[in-house]
Structures are given as C-alpha cells and as structure tokens.
PDB file of N, CA and C in Angstrom:
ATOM      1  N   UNK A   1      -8.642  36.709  28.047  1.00  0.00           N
ATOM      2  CA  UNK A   1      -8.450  36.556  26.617  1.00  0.00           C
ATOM      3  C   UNK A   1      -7.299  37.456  26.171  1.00  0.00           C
ATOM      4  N   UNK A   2      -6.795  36.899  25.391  1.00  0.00           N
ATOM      5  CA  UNK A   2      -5.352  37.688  25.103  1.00  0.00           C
ATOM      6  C   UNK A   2      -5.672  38.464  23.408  1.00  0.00           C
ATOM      7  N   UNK A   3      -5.128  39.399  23.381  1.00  0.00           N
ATOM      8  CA  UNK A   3      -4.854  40.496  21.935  1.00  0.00           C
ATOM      9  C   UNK A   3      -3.489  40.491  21.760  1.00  0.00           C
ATOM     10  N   UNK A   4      -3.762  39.851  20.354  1.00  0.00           N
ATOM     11  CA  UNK A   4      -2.078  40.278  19.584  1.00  0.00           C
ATOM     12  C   UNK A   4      -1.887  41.381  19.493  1.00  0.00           C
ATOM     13  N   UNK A   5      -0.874  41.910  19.446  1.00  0.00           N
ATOM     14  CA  UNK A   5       0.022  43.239  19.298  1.00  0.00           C
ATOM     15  C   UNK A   5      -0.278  43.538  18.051  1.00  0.00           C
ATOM     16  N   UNK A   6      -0.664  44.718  17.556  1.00  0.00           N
ATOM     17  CA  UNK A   6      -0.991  45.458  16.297  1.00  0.00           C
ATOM     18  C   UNK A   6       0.114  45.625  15.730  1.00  0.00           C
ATOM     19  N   UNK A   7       0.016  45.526  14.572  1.00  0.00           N
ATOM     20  CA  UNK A   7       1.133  45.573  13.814  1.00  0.00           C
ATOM     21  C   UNK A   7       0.998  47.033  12.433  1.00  0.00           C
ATOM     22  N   UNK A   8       1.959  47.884  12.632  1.00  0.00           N
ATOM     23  CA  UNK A   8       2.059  48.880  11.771  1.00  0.00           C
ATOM     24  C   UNK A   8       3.056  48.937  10.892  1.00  0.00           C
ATOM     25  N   UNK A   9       2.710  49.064   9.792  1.00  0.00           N
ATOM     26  CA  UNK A   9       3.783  49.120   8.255  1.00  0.00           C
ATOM     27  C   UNK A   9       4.642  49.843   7.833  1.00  0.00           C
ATOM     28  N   UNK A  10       5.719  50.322   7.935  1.00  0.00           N
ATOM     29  CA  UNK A  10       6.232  51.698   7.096  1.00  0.00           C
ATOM     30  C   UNK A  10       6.210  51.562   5.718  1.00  0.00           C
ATOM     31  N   UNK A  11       6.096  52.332   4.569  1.00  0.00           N
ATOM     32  CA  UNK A  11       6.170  51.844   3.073  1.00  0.00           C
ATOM     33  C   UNK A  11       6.991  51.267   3.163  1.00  0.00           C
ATOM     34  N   UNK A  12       8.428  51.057   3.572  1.00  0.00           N
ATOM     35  CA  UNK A  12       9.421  50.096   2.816  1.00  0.00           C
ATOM     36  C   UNK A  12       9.152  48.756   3.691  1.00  0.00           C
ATOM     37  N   UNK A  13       8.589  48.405   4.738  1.00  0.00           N
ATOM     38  CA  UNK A  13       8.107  47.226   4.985  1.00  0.00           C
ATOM     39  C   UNK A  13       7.298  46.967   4.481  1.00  0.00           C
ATOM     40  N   UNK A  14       6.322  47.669   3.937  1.00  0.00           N
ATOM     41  CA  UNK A  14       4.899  46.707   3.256  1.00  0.00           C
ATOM     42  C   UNK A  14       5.346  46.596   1.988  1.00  0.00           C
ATOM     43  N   UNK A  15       6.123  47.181   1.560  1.00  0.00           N
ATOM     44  CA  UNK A  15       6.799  46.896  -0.465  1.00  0.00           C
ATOM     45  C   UNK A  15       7.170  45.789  -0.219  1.00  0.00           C
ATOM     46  N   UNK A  16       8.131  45.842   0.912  1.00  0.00           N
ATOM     47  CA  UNK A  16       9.113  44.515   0.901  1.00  0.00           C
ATOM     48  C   UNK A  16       8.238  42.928   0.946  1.00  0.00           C
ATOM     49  N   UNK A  17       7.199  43.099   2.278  1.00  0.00           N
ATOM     50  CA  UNK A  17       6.606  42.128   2.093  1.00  0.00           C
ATOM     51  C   UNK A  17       5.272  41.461   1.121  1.00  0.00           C
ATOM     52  N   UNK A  18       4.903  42.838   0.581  1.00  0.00           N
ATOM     53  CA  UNK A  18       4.090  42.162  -1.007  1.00  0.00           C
ATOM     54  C   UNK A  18       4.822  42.036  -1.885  1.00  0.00           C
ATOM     55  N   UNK A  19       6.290  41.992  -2.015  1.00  0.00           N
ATOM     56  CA  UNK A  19       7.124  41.374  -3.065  1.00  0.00           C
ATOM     57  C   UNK A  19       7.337  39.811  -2.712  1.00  0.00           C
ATOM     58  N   UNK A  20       7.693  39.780  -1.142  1.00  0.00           N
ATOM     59  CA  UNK A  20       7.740  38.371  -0.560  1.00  0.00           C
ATOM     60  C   UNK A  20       7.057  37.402  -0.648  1.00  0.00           C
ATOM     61  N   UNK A  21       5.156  38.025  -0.445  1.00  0.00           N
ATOM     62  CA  UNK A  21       4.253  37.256  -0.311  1.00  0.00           C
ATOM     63  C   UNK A  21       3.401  37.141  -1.909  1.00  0.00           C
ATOM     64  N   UNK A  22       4.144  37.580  -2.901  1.00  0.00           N
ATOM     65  CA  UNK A  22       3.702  37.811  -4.774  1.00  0.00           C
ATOM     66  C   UNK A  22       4.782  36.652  -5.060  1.00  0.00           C
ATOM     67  N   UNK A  23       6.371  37.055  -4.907  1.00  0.00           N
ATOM     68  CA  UNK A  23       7.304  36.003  -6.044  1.00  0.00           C
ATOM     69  C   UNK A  23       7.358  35.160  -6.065  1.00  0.00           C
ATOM     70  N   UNK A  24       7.614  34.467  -6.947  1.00  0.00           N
ATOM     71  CA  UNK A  24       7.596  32.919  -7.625  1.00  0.00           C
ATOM     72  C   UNK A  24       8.832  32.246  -6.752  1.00  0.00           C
ATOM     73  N   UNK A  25       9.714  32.989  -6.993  1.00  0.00           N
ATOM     74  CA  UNK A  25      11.039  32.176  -6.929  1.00  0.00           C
ATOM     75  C   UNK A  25      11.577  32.361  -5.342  1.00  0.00           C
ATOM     76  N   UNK A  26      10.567  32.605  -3.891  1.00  0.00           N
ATOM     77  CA  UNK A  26      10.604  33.365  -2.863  1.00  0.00           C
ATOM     78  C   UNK A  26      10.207  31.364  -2.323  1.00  0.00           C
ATOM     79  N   UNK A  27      11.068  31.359  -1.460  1.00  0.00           N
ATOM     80  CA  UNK A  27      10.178  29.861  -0.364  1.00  0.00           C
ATOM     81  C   UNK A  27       8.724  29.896  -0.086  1.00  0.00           C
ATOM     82  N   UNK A  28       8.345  28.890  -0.399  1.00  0.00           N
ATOM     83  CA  UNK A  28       6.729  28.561   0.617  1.00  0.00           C
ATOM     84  C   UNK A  28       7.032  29.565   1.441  1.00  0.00           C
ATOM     85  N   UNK A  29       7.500  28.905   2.496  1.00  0.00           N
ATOM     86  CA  UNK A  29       7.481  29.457   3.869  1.00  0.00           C
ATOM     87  C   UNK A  29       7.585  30.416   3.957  1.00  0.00           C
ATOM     88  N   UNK A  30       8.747  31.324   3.562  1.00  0.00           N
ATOM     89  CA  UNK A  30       8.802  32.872   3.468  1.00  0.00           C
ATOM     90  C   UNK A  30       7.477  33.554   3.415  1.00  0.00           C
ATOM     91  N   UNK A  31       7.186  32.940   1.973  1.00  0.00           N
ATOM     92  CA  UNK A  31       5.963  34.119   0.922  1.00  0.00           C
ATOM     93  C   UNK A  31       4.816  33.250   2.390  1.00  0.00           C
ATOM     94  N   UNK A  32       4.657  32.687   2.830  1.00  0.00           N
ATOM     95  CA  UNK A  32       3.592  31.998   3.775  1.00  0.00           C
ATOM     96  C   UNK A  32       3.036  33.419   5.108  1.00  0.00           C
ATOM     97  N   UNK A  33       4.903  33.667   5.422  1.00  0.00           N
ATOM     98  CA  UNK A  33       5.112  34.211   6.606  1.00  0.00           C
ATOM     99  C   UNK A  33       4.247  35.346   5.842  1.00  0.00           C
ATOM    100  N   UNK A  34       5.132  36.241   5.434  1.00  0.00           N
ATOM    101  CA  UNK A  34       5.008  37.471   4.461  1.00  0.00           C
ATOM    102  C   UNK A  34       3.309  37.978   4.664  1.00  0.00           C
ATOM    103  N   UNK A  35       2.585  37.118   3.982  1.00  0.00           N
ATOM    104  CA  UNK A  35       1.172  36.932   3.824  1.00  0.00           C
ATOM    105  C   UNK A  35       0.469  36.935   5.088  1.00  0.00           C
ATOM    106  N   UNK A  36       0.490  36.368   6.071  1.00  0.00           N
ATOM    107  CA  UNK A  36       0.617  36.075   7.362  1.00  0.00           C
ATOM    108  C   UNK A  36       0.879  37.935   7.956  1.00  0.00           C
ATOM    109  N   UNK A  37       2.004  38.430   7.186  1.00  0.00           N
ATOM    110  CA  UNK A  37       1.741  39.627   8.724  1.00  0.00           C
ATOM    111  C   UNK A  37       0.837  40.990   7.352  1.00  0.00           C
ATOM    112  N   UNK A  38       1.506  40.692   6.447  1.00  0.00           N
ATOM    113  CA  UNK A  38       0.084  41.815   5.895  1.00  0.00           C
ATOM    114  C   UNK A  38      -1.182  41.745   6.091  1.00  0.00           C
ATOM    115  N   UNK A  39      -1.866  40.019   6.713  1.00  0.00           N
ATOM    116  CA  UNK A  39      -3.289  40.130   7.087  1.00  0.00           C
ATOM    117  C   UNK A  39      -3.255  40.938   8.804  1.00  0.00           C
ATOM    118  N   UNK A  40      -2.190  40.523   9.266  1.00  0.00           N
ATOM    119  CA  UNK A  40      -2.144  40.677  10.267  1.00  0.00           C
ATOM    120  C   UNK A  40      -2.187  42.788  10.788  1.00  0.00           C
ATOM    121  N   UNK A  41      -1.287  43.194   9.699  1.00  0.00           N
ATOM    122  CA  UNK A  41      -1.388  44.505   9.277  1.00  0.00           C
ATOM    123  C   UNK A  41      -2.462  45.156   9.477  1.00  0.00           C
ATOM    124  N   UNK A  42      -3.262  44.623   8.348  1.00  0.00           N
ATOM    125  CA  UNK A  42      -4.764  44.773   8.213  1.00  0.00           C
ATOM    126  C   UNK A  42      -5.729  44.566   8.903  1.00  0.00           C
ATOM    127  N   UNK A  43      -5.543  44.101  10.189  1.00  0.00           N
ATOM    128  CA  UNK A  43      -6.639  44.390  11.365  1.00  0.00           C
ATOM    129  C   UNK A  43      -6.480  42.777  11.663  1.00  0.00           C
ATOM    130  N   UNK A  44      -6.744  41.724  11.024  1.00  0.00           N
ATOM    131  CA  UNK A  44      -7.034  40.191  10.756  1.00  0.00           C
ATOM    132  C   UNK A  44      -6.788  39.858  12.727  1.00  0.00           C
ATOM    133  N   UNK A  45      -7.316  38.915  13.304  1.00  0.00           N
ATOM    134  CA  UNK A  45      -7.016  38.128  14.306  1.00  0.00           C
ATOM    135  C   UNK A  45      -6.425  36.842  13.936  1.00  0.00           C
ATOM    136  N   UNK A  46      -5.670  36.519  14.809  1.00  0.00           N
ATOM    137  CA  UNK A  46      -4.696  35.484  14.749  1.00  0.00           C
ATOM    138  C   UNK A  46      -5.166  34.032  14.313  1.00  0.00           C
ATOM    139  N   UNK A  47      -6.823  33.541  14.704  1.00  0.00           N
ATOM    140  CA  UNK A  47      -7.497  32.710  14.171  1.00  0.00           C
ATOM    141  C   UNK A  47      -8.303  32.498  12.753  1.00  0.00           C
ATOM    142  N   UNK A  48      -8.485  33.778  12.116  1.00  0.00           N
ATOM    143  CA  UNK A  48      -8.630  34.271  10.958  1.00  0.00           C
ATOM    144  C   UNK A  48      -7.508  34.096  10.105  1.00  0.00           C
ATOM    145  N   UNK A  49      -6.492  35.042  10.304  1.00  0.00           N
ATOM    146  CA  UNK A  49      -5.098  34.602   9.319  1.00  0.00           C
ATOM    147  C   UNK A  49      -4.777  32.985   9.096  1.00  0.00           C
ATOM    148  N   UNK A  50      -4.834  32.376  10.538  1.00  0.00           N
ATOM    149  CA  UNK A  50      -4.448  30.551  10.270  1.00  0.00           C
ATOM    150  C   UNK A  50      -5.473  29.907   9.816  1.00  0.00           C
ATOM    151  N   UNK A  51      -6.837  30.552   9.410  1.00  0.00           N
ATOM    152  CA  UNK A  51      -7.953  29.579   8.714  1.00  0.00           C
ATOM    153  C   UNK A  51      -7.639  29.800   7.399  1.00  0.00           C
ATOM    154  N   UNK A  52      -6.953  31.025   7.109  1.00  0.00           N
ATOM    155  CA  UNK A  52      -6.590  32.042   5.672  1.00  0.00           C
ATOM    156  C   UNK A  52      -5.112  31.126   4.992  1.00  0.00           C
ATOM    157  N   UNK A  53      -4.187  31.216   5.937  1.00  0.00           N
ATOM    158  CA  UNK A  53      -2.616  30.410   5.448  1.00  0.00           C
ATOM    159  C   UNK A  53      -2.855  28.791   6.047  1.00  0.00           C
ATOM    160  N   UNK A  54      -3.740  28.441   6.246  1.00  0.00           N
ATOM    161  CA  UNK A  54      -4.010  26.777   6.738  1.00  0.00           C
ATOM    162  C   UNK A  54      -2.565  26.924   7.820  1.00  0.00           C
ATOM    163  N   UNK A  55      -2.423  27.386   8.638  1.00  0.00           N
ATOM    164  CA  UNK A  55      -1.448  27.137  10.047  1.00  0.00           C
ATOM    165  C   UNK A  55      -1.426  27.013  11.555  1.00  0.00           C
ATOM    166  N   UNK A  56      -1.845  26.523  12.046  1.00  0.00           N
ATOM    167  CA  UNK A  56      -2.031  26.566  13.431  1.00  0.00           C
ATOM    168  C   UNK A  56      -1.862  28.215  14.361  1.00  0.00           C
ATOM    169  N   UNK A  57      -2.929  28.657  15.031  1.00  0.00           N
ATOM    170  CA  UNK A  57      -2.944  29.513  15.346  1.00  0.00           C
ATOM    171  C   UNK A  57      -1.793  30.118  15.983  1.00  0.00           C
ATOM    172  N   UNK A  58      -1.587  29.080  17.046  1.00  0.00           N
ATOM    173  CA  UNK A  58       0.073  29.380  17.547  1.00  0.00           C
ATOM    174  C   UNK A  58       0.794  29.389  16.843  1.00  0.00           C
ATOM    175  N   UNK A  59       1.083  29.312  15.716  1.00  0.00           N
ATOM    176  CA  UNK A  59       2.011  29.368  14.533  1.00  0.00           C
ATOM    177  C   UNK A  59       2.088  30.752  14.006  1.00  0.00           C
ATOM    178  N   UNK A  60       0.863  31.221  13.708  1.00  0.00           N
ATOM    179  CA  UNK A  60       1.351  32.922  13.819  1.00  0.00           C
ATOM    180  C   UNK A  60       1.269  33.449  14.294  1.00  0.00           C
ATOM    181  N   UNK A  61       0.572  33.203  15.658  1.00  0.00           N
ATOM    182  CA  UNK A  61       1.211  34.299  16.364  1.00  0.00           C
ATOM    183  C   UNK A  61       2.525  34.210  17.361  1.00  0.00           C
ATOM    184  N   UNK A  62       3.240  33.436  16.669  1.00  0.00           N
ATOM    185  CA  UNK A  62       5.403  32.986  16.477  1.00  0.00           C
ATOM    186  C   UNK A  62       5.476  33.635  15.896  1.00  0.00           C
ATOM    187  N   UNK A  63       4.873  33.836  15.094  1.00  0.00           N
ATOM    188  CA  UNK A  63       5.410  34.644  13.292  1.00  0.00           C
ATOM    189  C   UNK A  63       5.366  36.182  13.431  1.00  0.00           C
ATOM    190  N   UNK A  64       4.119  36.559  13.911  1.00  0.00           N
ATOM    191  CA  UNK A  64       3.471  37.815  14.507  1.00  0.00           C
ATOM    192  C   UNK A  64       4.601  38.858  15.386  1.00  0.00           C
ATOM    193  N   UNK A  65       5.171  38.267  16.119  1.00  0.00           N
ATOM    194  CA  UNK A  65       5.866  38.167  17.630  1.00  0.00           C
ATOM    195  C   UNK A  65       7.595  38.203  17.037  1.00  0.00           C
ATOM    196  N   UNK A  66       8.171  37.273  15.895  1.00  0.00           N
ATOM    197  CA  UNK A  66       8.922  37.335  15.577  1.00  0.00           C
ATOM    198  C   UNK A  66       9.414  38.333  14.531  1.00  0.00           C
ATOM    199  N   UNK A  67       7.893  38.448  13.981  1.00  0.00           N
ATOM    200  CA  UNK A  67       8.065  40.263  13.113  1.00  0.00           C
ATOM    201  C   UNK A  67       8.284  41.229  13.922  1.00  0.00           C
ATOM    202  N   UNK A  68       7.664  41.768  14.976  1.00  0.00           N
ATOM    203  CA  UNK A  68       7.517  42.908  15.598  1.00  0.00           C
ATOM    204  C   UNK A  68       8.705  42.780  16.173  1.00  0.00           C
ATOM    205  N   UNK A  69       9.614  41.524  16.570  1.00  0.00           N
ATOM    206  CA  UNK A  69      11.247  41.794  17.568  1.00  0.00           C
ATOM    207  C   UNK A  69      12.142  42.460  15.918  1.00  0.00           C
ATOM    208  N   UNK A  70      11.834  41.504  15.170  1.00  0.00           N
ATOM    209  CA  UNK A  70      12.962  41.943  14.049  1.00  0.00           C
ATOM    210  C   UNK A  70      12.735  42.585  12.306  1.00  0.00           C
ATOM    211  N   UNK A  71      11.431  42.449  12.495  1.00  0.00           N
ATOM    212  CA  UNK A  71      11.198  43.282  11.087  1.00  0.00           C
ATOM    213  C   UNK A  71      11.217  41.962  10.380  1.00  0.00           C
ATOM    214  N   UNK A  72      10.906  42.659   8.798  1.00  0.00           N
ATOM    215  CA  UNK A  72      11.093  41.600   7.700  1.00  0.00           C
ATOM    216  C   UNK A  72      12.128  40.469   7.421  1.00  0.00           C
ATOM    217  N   UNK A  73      13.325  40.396   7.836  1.00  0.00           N
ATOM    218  CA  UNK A  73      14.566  39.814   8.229  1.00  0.00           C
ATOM    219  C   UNK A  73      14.190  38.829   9.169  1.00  0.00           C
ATOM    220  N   UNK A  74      13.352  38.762  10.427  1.00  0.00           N
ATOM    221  CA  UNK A  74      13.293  37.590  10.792  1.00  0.00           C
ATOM    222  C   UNK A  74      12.649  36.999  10.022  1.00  0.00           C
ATOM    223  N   UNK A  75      11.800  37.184   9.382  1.00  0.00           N
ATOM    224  CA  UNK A  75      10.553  36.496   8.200  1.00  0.00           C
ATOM    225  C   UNK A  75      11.671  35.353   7.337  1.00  0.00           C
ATOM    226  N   UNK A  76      12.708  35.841   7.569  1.00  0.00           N
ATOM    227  CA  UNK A  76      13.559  34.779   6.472  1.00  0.00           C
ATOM    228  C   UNK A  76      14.664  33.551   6.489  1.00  0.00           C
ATOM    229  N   UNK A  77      14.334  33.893   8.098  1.00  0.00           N
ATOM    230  CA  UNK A  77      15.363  32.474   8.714  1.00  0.00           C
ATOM    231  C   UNK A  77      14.314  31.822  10.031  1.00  0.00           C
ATOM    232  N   UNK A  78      14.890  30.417   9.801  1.00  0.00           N
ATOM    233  CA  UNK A  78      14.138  29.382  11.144  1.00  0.00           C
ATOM    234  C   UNK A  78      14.968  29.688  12.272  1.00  0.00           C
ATOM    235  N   UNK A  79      14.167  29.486  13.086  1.00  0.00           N
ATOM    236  CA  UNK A  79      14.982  29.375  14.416  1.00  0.00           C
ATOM    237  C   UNK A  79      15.831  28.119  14.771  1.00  0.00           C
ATOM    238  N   UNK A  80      16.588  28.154  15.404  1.00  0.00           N
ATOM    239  CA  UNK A  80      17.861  27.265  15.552  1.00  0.00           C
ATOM    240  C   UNK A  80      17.024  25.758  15.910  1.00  0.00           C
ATOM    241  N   UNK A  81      17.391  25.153  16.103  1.00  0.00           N
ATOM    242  CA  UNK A  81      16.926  23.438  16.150  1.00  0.00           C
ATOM    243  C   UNK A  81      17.900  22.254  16.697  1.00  0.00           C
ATOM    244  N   UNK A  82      17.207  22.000  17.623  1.00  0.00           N
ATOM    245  CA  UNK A  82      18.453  21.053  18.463  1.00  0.00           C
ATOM    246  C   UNK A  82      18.016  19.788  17.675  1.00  0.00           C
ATOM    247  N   UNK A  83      19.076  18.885  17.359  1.00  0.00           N
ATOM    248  CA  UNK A  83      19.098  17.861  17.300  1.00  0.00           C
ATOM    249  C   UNK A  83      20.089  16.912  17.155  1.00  0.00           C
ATOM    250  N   UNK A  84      20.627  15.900  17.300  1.00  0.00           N
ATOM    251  CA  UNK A  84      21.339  14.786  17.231  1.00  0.00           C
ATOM    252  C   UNK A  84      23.072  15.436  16.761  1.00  0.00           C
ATOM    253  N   UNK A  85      24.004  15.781  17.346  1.00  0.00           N
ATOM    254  CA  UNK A  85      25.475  16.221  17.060  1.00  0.00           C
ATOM    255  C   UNK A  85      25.974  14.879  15.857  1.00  0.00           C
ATOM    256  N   UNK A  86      26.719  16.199  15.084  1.00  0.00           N
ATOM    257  CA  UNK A  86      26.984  15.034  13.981  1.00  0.00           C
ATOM    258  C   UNK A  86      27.804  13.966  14.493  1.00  0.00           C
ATOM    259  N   UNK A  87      27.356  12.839  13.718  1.00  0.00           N
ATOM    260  CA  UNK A  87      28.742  11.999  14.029  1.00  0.00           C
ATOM    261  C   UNK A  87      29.958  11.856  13.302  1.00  0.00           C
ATOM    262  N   UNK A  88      29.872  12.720  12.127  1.00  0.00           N
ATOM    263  CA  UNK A  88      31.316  12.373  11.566  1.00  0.00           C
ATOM    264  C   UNK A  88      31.879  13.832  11.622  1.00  0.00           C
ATOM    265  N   UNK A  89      33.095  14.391  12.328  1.00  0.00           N
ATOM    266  CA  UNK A  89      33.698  15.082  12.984  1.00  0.00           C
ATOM    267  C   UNK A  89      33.782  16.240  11.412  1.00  0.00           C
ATOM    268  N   UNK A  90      34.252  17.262  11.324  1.00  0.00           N
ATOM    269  CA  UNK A  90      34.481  17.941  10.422  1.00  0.00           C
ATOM    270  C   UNK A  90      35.611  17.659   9.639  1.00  0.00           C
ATOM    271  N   UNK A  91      36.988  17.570  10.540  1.00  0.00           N
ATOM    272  CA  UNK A  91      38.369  16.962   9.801  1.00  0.00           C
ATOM    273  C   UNK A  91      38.176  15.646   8.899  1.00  0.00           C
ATOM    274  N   UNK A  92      37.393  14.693   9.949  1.00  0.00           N
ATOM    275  CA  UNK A  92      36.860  13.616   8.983  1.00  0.00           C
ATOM    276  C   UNK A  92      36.121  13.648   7.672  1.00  0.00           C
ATOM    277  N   UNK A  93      35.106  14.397   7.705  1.00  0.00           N
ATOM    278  CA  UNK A  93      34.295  14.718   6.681  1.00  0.00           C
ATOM    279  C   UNK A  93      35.146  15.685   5.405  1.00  0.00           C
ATOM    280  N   UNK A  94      36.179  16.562   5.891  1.00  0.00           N
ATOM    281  CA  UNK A  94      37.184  17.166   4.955  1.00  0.00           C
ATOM    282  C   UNK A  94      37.795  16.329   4.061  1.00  0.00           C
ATOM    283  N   UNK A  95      38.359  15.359   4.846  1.00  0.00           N
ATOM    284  CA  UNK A  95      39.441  13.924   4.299  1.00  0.00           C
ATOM    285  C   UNK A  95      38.208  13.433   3.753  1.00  0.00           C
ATOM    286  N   UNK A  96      37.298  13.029   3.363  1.00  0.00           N
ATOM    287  CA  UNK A  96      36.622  11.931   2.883  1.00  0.00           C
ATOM    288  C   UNK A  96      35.989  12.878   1.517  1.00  0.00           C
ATOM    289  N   UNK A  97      35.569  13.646   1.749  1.00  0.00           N
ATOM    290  CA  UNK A  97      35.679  14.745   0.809  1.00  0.00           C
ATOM    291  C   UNK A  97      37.214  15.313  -0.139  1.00  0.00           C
ATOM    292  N   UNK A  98      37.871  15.553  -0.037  1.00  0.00           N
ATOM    293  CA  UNK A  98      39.443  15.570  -0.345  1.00  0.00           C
ATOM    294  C   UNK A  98      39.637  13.998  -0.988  1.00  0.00           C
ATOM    295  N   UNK A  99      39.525  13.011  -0.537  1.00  0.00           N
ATOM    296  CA  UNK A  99      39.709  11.774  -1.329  1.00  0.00           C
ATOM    297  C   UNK A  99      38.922  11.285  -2.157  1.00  0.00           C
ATOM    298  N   UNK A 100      37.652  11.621  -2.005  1.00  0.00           N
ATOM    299  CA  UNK A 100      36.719  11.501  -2.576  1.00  0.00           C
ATOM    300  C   UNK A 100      36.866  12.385  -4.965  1.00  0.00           C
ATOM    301  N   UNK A 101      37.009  13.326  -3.930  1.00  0.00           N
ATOM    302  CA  UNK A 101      37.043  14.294  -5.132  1.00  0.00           C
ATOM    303  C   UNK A 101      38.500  14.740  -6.121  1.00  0.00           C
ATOM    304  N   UNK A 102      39.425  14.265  -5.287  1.00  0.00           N
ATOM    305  CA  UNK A 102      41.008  13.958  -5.974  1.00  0.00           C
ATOM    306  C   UNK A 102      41.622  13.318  -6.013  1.00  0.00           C
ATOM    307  N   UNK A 103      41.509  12.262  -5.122  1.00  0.00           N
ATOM    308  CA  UNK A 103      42.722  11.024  -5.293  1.00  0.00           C
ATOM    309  C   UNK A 103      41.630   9.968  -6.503  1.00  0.00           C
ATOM    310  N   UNK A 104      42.956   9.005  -6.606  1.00  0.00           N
ATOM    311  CA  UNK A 104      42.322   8.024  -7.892  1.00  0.00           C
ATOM    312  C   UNK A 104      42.507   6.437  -7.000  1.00  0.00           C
TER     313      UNK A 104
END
C-alpha cells in the first residue's frame, strides 16, 4: 500500500493558496487544485480529498506530486498536451490575419 508524501506549508504558501482556493475571479481548476493540497496539508488521504473535490483519486495525487516538485506555481499551469500539429503554418495564418484586418 502506498502513502502520499506529507505535505508542509510555510505561511506564504498557505496565504497564497487560501486566496487561490476563496477568489471569485481565480479558474475552477486552479481554486480546485489549491483546495486539493490544503486538505492534503491537513493530514486528508488522497481518497478523502477526491470524494471532497469530486476528482479521481489519481488526479490528486498528480496534483499532490506536482505541488511538492514546484510549489504553488505549478498549481497554475497544465501540463503540455500532444495533439494534432497545426495545419495552417504561422506565415499563413499572419497573411490571412493581415488581410483580413486591413486590406478592403
């Protein structure tokens, strides 16, 4: 059976993230994460917190794992995502944009 890694607060991480996991104007997801490691803070197990934020267990403890490499800062970007290379080239998309928005 496996134990998540305990997680310890300094004041300016736990301010930061009960501002994250309180504001209005903060992403779902963010204020989701946020919430997610202050239970986690607080003693919580990894199946407890995802019955608490409705998330799949493996889901925080990604989240868990991605706090402890980078602090509050990872809490605020996705991880990269492969998918499908654009098809319309950048120069192309410049010109179509550029004609779009100035010529008549």
């Amino acid at each position: 059976m496996r134990v998540a890694d305990k997680i310890e607060l300094d004041p300016q991480s736990e301010r930061e993230l009960c501002i994250l996991s309180t504001r209005r104007r903060v992403e779902t997801r963010v204020r989701q994460r946020a919430r997610m490691i202050l239970l986690a803070a607080n003693g919580w197990r990894n199946k407890d917190i995802s019955a608490e934020v409705k998330l799949d267990r493996r889901r925080v403890a990604v989240w868990r794992r991605r706090f402890i490499d980078g602090g509050v800062q990872a809490l605020m970007q996705d991880a990269t995502r492969s998918g499908r290379p654009p098809s319309v080239r950048p120069e192309v998309e410049l010109r179509i944009v550029n004609t779009t928005l100035h010529e008549k």
